[in-house]
C-alpha atoms as a PDB file:
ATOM      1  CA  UNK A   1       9.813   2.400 -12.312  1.00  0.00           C
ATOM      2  CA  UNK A   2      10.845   2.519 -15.872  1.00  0.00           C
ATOM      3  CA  UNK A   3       8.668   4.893 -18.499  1.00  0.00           C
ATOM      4  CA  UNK A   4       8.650   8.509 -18.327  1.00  0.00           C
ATOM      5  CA  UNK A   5      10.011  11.531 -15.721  1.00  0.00           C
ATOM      6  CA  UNK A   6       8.256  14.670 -15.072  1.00  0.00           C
ATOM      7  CA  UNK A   7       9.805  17.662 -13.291  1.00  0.00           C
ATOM      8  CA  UNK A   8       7.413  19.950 -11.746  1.00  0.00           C
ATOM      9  CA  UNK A   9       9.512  23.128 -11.104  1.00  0.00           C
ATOM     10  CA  UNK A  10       8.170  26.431  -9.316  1.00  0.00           C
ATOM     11  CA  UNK A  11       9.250  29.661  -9.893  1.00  0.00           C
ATOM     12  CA  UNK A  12      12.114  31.296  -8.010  1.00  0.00           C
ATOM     13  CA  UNK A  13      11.383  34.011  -5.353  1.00  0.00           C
ATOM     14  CA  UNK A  14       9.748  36.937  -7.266  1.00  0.00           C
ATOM     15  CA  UNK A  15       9.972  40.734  -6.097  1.00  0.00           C
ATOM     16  CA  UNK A  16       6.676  42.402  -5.513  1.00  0.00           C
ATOM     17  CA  UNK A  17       7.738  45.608  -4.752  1.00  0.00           C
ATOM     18  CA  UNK A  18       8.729  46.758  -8.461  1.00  0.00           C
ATOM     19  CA  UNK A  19       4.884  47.648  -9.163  1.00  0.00           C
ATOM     20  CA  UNK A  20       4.930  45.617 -12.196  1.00  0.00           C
ATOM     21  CA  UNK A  21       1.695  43.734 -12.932  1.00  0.00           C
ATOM     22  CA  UNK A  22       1.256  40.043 -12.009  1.00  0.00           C
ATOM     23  CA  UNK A  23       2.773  38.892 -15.528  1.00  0.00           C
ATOM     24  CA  UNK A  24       5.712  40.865 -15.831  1.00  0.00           C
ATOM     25  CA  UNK A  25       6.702  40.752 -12.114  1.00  0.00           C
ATOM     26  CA  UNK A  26      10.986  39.611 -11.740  1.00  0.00           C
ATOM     27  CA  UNK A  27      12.554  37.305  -9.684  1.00  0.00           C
ATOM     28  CA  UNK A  28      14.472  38.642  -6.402  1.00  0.00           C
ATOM     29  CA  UNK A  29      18.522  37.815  -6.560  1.00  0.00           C
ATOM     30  CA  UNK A  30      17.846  35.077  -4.522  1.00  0.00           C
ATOM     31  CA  UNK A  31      15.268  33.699  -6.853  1.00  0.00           C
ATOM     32  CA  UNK A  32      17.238  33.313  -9.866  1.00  0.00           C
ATOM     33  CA  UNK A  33      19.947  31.856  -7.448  1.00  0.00           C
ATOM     34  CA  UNK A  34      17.490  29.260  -6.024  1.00  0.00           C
ATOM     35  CA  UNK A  35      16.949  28.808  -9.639  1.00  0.00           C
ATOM     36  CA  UNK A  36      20.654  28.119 -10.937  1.00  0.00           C
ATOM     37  CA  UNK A  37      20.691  25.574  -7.448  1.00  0.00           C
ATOM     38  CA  UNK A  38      18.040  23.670  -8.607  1.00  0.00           C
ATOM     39  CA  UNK A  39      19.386  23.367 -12.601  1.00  0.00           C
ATOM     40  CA  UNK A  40      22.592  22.237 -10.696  1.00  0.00           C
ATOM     41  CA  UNK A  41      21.068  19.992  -8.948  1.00  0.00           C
ATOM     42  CA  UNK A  42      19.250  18.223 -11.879  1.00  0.00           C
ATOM     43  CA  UNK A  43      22.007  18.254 -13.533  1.00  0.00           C
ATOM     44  CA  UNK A  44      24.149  16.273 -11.013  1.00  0.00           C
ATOM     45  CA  UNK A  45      21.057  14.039 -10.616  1.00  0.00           C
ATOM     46  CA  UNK A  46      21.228  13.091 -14.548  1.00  0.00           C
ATOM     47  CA  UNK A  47      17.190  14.081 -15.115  1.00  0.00           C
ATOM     48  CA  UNK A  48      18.198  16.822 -17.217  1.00  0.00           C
ATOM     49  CA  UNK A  49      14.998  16.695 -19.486  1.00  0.00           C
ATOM     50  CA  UNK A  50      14.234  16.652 -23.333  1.00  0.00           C
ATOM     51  CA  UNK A  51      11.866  19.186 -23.434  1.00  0.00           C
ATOM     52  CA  UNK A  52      11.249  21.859 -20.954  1.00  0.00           C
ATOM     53  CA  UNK A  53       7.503  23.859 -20.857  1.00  0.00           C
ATOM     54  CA  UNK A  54       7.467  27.043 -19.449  1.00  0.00           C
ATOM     55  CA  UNK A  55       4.959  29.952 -18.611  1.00  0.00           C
ATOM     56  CA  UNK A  56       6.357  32.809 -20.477  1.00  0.00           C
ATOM     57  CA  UNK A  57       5.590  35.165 -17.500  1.00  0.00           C
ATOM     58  CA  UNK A  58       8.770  36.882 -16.396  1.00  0.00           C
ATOM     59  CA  UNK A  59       9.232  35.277 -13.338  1.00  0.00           C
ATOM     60  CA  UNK A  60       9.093  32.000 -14.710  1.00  0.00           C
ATOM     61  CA  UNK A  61      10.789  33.185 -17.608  1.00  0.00           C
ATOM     62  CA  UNK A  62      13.751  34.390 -15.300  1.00  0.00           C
ATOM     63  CA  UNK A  63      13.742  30.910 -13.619  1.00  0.00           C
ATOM     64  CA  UNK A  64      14.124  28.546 -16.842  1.00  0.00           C
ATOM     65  CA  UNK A  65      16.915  30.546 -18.389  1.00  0.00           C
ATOM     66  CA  UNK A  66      18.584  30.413 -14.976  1.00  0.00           C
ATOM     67  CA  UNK A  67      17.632  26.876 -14.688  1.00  0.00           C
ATOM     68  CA  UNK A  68      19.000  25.472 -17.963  1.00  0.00           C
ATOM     69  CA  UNK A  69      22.067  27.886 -18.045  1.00  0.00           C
ATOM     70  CA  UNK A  70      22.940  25.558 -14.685  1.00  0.00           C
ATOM     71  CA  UNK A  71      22.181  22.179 -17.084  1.00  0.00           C
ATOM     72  CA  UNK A  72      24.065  23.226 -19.797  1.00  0.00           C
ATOM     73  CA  UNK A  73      20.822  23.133 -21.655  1.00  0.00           C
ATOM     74  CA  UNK A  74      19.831  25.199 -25.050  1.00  0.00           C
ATOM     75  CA  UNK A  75      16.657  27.082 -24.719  1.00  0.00           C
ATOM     76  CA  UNK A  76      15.662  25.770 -28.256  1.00  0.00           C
ATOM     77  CA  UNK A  77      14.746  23.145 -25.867  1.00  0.00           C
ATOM     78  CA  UNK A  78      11.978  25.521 -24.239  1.00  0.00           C
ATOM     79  CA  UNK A  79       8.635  25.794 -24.820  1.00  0.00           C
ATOM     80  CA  UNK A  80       6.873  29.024 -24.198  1.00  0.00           C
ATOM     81  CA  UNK A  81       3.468  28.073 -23.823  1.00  0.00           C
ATOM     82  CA  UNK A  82       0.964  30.699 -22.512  1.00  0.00           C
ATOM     83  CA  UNK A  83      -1.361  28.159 -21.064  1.00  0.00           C
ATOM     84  CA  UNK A  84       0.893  27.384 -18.380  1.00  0.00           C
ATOM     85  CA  UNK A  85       0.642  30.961 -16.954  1.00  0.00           C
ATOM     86  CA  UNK A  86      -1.649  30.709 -13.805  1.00  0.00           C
ATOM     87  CA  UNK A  87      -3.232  27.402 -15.436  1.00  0.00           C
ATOM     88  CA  UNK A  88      -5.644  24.786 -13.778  1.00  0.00           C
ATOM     89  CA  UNK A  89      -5.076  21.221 -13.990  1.00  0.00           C
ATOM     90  CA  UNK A  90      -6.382  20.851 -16.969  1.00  0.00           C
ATOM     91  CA  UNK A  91      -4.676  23.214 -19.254  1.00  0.00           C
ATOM     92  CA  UNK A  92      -1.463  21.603 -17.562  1.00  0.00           C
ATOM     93  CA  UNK A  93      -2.166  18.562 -19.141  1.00  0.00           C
ATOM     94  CA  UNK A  94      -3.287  19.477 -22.229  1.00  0.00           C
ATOM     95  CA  UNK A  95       0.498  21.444 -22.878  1.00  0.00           C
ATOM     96  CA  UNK A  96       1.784  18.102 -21.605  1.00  0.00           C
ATOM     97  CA  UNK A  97      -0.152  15.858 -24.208  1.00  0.00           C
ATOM     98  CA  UNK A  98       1.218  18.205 -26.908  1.00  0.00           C
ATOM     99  CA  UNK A  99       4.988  17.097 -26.110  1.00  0.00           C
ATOM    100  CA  UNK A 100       6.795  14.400 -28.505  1.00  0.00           C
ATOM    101  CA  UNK A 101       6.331  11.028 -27.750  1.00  0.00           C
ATOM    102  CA  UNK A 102       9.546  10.348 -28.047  1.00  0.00           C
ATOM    103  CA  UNK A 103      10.312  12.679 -25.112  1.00  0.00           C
ATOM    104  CA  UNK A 104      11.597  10.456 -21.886  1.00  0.00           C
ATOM    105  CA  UNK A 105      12.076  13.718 -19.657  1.00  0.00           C
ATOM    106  CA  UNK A 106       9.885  16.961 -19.554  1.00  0.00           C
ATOM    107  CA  UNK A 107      10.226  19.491 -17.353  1.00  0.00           C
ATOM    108  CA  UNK A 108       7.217  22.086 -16.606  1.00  0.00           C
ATOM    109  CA  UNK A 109       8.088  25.379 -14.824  1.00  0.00           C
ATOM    110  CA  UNK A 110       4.878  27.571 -13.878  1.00  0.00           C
ATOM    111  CA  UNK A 111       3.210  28.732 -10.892  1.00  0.00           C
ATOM    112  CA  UNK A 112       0.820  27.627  -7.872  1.00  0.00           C
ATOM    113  CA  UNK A 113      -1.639  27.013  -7.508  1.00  0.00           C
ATOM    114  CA  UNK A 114      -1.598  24.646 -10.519  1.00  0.00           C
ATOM    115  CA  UNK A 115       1.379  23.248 -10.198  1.00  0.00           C
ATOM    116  CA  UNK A 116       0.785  21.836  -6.487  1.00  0.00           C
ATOM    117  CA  UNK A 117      -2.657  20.628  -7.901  1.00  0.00           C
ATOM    118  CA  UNK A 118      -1.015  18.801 -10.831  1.00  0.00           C
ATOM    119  CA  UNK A 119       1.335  17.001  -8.681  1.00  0.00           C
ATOM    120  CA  UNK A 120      -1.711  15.892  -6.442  1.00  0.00           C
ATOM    121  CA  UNK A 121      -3.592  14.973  -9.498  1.00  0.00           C
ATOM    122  CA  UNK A 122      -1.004  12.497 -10.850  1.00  0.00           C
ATOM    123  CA  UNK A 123       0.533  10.647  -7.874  1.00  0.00           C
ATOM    124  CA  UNK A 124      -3.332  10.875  -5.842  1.00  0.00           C
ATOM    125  CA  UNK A 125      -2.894   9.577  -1.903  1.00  0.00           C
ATOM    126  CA  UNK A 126       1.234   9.421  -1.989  1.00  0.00           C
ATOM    127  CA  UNK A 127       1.578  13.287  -0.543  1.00  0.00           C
ATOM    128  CA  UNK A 128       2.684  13.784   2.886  1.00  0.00           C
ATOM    129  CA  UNK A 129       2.105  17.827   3.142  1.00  0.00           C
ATOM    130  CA  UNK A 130       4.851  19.483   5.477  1.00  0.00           C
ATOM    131  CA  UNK A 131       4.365  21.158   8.535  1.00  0.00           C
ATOM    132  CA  UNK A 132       4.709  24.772   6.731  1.00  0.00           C
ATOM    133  CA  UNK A 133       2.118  23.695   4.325  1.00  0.00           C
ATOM    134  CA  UNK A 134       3.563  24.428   1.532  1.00  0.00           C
ATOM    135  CA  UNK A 135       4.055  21.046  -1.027  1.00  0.00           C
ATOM    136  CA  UNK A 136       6.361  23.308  -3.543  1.00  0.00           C
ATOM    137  CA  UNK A 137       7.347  26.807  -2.395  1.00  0.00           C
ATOM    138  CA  UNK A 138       9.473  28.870  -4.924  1.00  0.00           C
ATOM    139  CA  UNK A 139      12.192  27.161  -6.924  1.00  0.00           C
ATOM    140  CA  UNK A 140      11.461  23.800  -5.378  1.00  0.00           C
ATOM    141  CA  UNK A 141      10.986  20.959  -7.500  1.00  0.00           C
ATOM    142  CA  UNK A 142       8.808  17.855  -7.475  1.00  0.00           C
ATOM    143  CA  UNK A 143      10.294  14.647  -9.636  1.00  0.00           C
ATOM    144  CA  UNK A 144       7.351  11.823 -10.269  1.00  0.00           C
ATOM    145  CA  UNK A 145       7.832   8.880 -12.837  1.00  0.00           C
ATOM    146  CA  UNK A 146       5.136   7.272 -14.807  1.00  0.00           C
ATOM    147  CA  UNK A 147       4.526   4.112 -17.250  1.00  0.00           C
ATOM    148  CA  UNK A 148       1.885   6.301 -19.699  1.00  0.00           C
ATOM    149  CA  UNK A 149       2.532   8.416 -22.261  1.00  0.00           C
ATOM    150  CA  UNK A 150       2.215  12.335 -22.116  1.00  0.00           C
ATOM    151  CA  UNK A 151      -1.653  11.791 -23.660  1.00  0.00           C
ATOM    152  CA  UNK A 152      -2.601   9.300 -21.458  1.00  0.00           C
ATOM    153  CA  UNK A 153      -2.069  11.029 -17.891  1.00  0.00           C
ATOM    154  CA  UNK A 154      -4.654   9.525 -16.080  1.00  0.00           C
ATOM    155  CA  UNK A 155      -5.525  10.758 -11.975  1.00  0.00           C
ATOM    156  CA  UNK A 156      -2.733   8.948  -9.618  1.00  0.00           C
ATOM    157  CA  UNK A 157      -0.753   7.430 -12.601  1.00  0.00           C
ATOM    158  CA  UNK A 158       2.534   9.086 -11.638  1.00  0.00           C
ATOM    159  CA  UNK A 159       4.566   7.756  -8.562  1.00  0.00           C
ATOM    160  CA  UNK A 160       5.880  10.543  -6.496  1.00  0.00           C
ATOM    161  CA  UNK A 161       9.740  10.209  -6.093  1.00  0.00           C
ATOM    162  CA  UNK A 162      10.708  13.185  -4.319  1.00  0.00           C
ATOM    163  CA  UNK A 163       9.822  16.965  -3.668  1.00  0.00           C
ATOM    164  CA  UNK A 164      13.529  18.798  -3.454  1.00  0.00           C
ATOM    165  CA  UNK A 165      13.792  22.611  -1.822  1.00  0.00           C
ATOM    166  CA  UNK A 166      16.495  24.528  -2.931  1.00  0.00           C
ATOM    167  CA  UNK A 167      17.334  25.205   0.733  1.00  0.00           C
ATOM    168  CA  UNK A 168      18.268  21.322   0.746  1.00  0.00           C
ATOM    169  CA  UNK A 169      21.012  22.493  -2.434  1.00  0.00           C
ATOM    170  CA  UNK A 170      23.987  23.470  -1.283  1.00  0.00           C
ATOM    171  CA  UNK A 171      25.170  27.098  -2.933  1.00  0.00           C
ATOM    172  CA  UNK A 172      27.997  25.494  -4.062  1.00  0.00           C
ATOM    173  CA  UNK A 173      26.234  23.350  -6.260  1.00  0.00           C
ATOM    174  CA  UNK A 174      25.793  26.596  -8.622  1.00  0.00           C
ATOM    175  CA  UNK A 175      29.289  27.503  -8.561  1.00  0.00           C
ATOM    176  CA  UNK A 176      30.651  23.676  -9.773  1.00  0.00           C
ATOM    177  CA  UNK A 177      28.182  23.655 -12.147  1.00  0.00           C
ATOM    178  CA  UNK A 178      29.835  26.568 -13.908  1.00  0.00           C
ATOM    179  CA  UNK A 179      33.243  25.361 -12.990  1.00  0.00           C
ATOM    180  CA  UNK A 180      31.966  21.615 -14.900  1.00  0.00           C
ATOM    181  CA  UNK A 181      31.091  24.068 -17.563  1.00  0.00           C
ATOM    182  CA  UNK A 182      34.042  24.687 -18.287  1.00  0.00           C
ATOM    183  CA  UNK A 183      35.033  21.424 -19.145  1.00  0.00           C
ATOM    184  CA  UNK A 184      32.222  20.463 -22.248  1.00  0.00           C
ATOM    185  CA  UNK A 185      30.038  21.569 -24.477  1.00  0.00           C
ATOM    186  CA  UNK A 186      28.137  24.582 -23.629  1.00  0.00           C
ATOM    187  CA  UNK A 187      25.201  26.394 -25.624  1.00  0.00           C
ATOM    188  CA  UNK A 188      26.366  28.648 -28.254  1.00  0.00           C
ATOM    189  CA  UNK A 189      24.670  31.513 -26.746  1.00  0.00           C
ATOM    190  CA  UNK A 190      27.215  31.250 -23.861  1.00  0.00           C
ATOM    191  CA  UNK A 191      30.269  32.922 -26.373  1.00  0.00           C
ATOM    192  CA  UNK A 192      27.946  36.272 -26.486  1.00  0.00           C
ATOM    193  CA  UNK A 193      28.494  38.174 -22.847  1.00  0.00           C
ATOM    194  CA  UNK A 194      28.050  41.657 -21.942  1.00  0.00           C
ATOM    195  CA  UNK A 195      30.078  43.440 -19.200  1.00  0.00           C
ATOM    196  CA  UNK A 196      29.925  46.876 -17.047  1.00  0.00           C
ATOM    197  CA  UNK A 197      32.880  49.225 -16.309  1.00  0.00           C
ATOM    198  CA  UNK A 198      32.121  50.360 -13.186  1.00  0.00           C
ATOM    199  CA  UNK A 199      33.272  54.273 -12.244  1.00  0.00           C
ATOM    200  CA  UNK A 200      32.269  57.175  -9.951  1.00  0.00           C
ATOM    201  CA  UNK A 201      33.847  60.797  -9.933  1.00  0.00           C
ATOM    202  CA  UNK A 202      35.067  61.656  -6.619  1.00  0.00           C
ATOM    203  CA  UNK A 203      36.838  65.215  -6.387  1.00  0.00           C
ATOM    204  CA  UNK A 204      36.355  65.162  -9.867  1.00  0.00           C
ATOM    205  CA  UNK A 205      38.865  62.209 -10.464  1.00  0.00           C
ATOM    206  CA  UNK A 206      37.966  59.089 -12.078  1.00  0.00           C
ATOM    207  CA  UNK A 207      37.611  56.176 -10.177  1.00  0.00           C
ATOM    208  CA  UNK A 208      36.755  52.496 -11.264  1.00  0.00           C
ATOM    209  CA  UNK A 209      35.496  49.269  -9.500  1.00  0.00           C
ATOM    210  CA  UNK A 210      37.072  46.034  -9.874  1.00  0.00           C
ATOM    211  CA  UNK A 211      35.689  42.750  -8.182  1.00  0.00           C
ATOM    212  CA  UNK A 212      37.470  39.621  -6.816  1.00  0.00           C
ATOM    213  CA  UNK A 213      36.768  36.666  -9.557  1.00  0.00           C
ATOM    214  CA  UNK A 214      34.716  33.946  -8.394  1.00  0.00           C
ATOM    215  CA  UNK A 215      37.999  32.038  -7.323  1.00  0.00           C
ATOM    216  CA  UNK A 216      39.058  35.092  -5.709  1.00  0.00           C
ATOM    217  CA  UNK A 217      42.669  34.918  -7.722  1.00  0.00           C
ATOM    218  CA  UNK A 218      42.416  37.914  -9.819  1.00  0.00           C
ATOM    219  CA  UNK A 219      40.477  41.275 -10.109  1.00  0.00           C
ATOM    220  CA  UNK A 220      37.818  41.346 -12.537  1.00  0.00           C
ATOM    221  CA  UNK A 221      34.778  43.411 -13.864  1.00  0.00           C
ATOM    222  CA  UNK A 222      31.393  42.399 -13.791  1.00  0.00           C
ATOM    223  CA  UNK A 223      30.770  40.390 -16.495  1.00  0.00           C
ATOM    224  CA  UNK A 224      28.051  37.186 -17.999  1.00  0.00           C
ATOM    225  CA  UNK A 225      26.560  35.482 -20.327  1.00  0.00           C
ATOM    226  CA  UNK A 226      23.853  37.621 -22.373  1.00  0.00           C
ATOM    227  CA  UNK A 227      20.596  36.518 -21.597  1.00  0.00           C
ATOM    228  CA  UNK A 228      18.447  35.280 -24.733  1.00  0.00           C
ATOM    229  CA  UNK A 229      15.592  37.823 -23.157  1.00  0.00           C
ATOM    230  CA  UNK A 230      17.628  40.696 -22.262  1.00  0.00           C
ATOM    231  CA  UNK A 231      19.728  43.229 -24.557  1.00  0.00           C
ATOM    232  CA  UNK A 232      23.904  43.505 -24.276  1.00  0.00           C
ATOM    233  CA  UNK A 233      23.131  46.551 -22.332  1.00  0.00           C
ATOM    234  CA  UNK A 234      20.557  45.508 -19.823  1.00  0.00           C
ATOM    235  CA  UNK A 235      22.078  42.356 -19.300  1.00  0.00           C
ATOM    236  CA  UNK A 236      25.307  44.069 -18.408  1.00  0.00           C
ATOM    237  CA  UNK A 237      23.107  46.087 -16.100  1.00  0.00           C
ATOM    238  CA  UNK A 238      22.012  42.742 -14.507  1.00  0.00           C
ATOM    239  CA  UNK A 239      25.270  41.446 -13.776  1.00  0.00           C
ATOM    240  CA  UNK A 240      26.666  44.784 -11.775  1.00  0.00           C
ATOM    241  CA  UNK A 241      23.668  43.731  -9.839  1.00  0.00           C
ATOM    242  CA  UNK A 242      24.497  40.306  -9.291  1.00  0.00           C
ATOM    243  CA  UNK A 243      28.351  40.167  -9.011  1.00  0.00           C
ATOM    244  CA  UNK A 244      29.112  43.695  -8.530  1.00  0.00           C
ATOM    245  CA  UNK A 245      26.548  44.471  -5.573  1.00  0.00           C
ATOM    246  CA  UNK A 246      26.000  47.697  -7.389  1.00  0.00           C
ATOM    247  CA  UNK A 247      23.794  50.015  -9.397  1.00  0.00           C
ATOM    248  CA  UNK A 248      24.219  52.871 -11.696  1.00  0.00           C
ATOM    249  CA  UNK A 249      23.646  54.966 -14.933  1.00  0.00           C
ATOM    250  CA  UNK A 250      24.981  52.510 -17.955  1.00  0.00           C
ATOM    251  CA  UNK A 251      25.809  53.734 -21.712  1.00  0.00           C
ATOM    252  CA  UNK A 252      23.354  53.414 -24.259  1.00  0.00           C
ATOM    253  CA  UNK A 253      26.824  52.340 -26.191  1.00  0.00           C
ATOM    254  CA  UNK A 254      29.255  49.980 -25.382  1.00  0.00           C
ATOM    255  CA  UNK A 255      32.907  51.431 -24.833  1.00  0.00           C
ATOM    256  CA  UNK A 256      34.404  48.715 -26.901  1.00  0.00           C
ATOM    257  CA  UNK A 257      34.892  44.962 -26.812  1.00  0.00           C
ATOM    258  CA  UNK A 258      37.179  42.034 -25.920  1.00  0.00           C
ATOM    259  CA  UNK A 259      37.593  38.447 -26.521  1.00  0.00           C
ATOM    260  CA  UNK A 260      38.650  35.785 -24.403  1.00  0.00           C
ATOM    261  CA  UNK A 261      38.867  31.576 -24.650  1.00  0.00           C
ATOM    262  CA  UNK A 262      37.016  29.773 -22.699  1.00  0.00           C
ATOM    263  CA  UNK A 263      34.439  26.267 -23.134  1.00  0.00           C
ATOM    264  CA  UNK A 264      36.828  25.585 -26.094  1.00  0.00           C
ATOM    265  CA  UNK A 265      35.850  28.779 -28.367  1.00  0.00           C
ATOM    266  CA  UNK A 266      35.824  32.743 -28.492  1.00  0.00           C
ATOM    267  CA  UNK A 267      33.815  34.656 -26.424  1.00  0.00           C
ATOM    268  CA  UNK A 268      33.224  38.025 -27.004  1.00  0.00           C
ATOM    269  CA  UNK A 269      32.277  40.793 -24.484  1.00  0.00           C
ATOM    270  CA  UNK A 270      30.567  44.171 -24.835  1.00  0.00           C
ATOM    271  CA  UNK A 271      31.689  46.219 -22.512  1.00  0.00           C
ATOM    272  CA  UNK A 272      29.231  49.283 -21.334  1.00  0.00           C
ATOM    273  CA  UNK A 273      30.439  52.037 -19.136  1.00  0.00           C
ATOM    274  CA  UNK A 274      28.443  52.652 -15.803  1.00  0.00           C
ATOM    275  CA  UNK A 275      28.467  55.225 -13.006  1.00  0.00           C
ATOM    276  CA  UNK A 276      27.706  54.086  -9.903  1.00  0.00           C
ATOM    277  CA  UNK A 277      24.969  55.526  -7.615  1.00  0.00           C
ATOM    278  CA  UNK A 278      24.525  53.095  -4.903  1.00  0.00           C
ATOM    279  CA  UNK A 279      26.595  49.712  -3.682  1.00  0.00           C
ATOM    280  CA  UNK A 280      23.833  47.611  -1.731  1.00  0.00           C
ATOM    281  CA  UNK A 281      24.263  45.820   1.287  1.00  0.00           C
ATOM    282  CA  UNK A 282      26.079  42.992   1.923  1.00  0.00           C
ATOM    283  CA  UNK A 283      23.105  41.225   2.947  1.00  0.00           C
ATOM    284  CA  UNK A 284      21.081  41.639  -0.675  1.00  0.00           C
ATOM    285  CA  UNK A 285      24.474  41.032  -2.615  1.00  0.00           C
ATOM    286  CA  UNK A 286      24.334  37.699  -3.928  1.00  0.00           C
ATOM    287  CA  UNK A 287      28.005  37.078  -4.671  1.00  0.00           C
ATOM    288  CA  UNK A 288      28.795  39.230  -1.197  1.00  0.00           C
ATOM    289  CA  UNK A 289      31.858  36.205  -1.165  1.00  0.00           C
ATOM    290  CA  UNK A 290      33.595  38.452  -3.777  1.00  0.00           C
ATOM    291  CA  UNK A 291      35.655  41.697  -2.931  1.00  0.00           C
ATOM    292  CA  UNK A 292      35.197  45.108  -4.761  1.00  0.00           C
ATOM    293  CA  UNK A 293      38.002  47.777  -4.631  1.00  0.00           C
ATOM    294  CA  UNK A 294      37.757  50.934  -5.649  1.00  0.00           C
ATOM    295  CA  UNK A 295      41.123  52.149  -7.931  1.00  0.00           C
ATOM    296  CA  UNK A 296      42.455  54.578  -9.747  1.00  0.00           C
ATOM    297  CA  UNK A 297      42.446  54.195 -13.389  1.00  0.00           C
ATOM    298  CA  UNK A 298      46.189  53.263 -13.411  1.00  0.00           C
ATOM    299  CA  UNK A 299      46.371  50.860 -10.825  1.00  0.00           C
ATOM    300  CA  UNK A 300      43.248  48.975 -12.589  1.00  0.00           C
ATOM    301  CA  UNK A 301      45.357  48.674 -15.420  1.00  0.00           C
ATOM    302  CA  UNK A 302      47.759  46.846 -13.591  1.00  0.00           C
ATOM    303  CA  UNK A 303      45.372  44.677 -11.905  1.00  0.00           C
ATOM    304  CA  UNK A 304      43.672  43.665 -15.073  1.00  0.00           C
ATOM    305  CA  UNK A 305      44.861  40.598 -16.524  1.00  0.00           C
ATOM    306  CA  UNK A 306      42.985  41.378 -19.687  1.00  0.00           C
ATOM    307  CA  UNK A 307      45.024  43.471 -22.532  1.00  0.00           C
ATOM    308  CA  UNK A 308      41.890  44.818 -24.287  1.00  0.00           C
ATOM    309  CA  UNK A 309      40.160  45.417 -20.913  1.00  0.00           C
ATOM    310  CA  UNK A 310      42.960  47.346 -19.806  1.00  0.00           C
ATOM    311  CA  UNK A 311      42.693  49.711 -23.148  1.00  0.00           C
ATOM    312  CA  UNK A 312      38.897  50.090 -22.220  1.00  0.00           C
ATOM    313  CA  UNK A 313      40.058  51.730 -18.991  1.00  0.00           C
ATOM    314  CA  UNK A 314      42.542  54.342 -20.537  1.00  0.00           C
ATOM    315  CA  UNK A 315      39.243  55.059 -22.946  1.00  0.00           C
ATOM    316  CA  UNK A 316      37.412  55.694 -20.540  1.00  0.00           C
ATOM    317  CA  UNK A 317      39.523  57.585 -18.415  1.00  0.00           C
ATOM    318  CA  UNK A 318      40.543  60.130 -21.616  1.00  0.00           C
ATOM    319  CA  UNK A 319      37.282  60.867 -21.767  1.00  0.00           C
ATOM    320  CA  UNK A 320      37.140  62.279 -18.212  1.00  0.00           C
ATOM    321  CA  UNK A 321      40.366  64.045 -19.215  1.00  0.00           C
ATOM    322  CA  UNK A 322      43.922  62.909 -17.703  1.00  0.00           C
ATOM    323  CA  UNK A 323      43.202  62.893 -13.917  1.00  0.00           C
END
């Protein structure tokens, strides 16, 4: 069927044990992995979309960043629209009817029970519900095509093409979508990154934390691209987290900064000093694929490929005093 795509994508896996109220609750690691999978897969599908709406509620927040960093896709493209937060059928389509007619592909990321109901709405007597009951559990994404316009979406207009989990994406999917990254354009947001220098005092002398690179062919900090949402600082925070498997105390100030090349320009990294208090399990690491070694500050330097990195280490280890 030729005409117009909608993608109907749930939020990743949120965490409901920070005690944050409903709106401002985050996504889980594996969330905002399930939600890179499913950008990837869109991606690889060709549906990336012209427009994307999204509930501005953290979790769903969390999960379009995630979603169009995996498409290569600027969030100028995003919507924030506040009636998509825990919306009925009907506010879904009104936020639909307000997107450009001119728009081919639109993507709306939100929450259930809404979402489930619009996808009923539209493609009416085509939905074969699976044996868990659930039509679109977290980060799973419904694809239906349609001849009318985005004011005109009458009940059972849409034809249902398929309803993909991200347990059906591979994880690998996430990490050559970075790697095809690095081959075109990216958003220019991408060139701003933040980065932790992990350390810990043991016996009173300085230690620091390197970890494998994705590739596993060199030793690395944690480091990624700033989030739009989050600060240099917080964001580096996130990515000890994510790549680092740990947590700690991190700098109001950044150390210092680097550049490297990369996606054909200059990006540039803040780098934030962080002692670490805990190193989480290998089970709730979500890049537990990578190795982290513990050094001392000289034999980082020599594992660091990076000149300015390596500087950042004998500044940080002067100001523990020579150890």
């Amino acid at each position: 069927m030729s005409g117009k795509t909608l993608l109907v994508l749930r939020h990743g896996k949120s965490d409901w044990g920070t005690g944050h109220e409903d709106f401002h609750r985050p996504l889980v690691d594996r969330g905002r992995l399930g939600s890179q999978k499913m950008g990837a897969w869109i991606k690889r599908q060709k549906l990336v979309p012209d427009v994307v709406l999204s509930s501005p509620a953290e979790r769903a927040r969390a999960t379009t960043v995630a979603a169009c960093k995996a498409m290569g896709l600027p969030l100028k493209t995003v919507r924030w629209d506040e009636r998509i937060y825990a919306a009925p059928v009907e506010d879904l389509l009104a936020a639909l009817a307000d997107c450009p007619k001119s728009a081919r592909r639109v993507m709306v990321v939100g929450h259930n029970p809404g979402l489930e109901e619009l996808v009923e709405y539209l493609s009416e007597g085509q939905l074969e519900i699976p044996d868990d009951g659930k039509l679109l559990p977290t980060s799973a994404l419904a694809q239906l095509e349609m001849v009318e316009g985005w004011q005109d979406l009458a009940r059972g207009c849409a034809s249902l093409i398929s309803v993909t989990r991200p347990g059906q994406v591979p994880d690998e999917l996430a990490v050559e979508s970075d790697e095809e990254m690095e081959r075109g354009p990216v958003p220019d947001y991408f060139f701003t990154q933040s980065a932790v220098l992990p350390y810990c005092l043991v016996e009173d002398k300085l230690q620091v934390m390197l970890i494998a690179s994705r590739k596993g062919t060199r030793w690395v900090v944690p480091k990624g691209v700033k989030e739009p949402e989050l600060s240099l600082r917080d964001s580096a925070s996130k990515e000890a987290l994510e790549e680092g498997g740990v947590r700690g105390r991190v700098d109001d100030e950044a150390i210092g900064h680097y550049d490297y090349r990369k996606w054909g320009g200059v990006c540039s990294v803040a780098v934030f000093p962080m002692e670490v208090t805990e190193s989480v399990p290998e089970d709730e690491w979500e890049e537990s694929h990578r190795e982290r070694r513990w050094v001392e500050p000289k034999e980082a330097k020599r594992l660091l490929d990076e000149r300015a990195l390596r500087k950042l280490v004998d500044k940080l280890e002067k100001r523990f005093g020579k150890h």
